[in-house]
Protein backbone atom coordinates (compact mmCIF):
# COMPACT_ATOMS: atom_id res chain seq x y z
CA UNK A 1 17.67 16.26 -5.76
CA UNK A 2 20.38 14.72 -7.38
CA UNK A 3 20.75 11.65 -9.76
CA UNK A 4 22.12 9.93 -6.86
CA UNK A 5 19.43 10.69 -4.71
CA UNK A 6 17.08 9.55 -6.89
CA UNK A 7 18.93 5.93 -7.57
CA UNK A 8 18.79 5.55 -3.74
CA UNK A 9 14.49 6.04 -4.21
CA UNK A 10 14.58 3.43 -6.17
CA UNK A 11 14.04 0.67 -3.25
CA UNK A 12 11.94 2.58 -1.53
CA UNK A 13 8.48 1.47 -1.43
CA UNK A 14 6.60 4.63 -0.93
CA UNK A 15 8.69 6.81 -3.51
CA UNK A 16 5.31 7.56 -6.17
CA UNK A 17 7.77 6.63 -9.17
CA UNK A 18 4.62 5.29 -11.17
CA UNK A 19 2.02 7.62 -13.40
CA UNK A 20 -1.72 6.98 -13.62
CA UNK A 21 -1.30 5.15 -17.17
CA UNK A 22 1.97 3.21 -15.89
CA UNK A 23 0.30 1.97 -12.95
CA UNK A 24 -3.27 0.86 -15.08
CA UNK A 25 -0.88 -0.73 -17.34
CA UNK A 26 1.04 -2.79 -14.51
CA UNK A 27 -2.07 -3.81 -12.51
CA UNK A 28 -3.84 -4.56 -16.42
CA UNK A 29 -6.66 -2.40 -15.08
CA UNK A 30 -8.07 1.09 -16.15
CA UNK A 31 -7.26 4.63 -15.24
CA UNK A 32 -10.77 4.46 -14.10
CA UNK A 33 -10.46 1.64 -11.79
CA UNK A 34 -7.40 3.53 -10.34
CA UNK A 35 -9.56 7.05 -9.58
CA UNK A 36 -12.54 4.71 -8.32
CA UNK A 37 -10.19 3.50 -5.66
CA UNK A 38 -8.75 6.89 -4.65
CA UNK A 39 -12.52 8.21 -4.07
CA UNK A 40 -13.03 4.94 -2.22
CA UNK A 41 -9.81 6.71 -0.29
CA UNK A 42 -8.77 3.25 -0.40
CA UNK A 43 -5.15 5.34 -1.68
CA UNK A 44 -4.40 8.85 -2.47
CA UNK A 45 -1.80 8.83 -4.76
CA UNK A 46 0.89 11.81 -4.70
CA UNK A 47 0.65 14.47 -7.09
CA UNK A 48 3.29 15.80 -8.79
CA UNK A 49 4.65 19.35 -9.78
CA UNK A 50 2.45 19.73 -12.55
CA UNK A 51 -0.87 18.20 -10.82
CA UNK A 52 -0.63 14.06 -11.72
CA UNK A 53 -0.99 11.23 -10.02
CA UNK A 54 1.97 9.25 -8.72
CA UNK A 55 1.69 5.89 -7.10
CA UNK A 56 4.14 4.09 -5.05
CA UNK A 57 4.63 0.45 -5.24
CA UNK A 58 3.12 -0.36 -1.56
CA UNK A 59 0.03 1.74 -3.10
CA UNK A 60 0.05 -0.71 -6.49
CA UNK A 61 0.23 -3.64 -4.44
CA UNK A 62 -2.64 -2.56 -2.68
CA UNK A 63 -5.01 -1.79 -6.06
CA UNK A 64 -3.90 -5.29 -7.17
CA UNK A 65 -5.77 -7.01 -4.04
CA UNK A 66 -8.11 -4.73 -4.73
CA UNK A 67 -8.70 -5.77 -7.95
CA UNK A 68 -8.25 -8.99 -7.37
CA UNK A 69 -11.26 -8.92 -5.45
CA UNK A 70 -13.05 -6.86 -8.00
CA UNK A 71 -12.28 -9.61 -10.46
CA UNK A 72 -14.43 -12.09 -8.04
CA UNK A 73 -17.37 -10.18 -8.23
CA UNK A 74 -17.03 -7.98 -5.28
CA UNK A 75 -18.34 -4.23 -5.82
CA UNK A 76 -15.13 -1.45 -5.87
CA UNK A 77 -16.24 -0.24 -2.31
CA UNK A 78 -16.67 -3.74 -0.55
CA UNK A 79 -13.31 -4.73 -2.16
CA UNK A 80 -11.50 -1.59 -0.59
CA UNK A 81 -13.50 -1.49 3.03
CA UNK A 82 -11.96 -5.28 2.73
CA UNK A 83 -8.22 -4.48 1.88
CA UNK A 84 -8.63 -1.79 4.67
CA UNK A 85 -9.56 -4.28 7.15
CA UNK A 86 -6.90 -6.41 6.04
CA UNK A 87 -4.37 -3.93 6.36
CA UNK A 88 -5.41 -3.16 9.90
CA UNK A 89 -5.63 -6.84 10.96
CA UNK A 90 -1.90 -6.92 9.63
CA UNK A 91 -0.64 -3.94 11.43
CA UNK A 92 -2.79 -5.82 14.51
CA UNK A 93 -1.00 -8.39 14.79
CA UNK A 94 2.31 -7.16 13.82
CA UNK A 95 2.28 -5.35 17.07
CA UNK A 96 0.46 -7.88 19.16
CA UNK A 97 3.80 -9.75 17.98
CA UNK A 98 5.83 -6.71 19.24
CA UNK A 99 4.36 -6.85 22.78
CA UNK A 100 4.58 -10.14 22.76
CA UNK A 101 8.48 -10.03 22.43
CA UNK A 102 8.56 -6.97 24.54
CA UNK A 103 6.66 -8.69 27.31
CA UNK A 104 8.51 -11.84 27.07
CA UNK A 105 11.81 -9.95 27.42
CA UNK A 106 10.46 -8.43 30.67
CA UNK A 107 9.20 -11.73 31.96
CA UNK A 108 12.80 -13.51 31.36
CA UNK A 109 14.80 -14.84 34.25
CA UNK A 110 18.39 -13.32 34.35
CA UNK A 111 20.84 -15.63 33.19
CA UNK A 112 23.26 -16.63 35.40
């Protein structure tokens, strides 16, 4: 990989730029918190050459609502069966939306 392949990772959302201490540190959480999640399987970080964890910053947005709900009293596996479901309601709807315009397109009257 080159440097300039590795500028162009910078956007990407799902590039695991961030170590386990980098991420804690961003989320102002614990290394702890971070494993509890990953046995949760709420994420599985990457691993890199020499065995660490990497996390992406779709997977740190995810601990943070995670946390967030952690913060509000809700136990670590309740908090991540909850940011699962929310995911999948997301992804849900995103394609209901897709089907919707699909469907819609099919439906049209020809112009004319």
């Amino acid at each position: 990989m080159t440097a300039d392949d590795s500028f162009g990772r910078l956007d990407d959302d799902d590039y695991p730029a961030y170590t386990m201490g980098r991420a804690a540190e961003m989320l102002g959480t614990t290394q702890g918190f971070l494993r509890a999640i990953g046995e949760a399987r709420l994420i599985t970080p990457l691993r890199s050459a020499g065995g660490h964890r990497r996390y992406s910053r779709y997977q740190l947005r995810i601990a943070a609502r995670a946390r967030e709900l952690v913060d509000h009293g809700i136990p670590i596996e309740a908090a991540c069966r909850i940011v699962i479901l929310e995911d999948q309601l997301e992804e849900a709807q995103r394609l209901n939306a897709e089907y919707r315009r699909a469907a819609g397109s099919v439906n049209s009257p020809p112009a004319g």
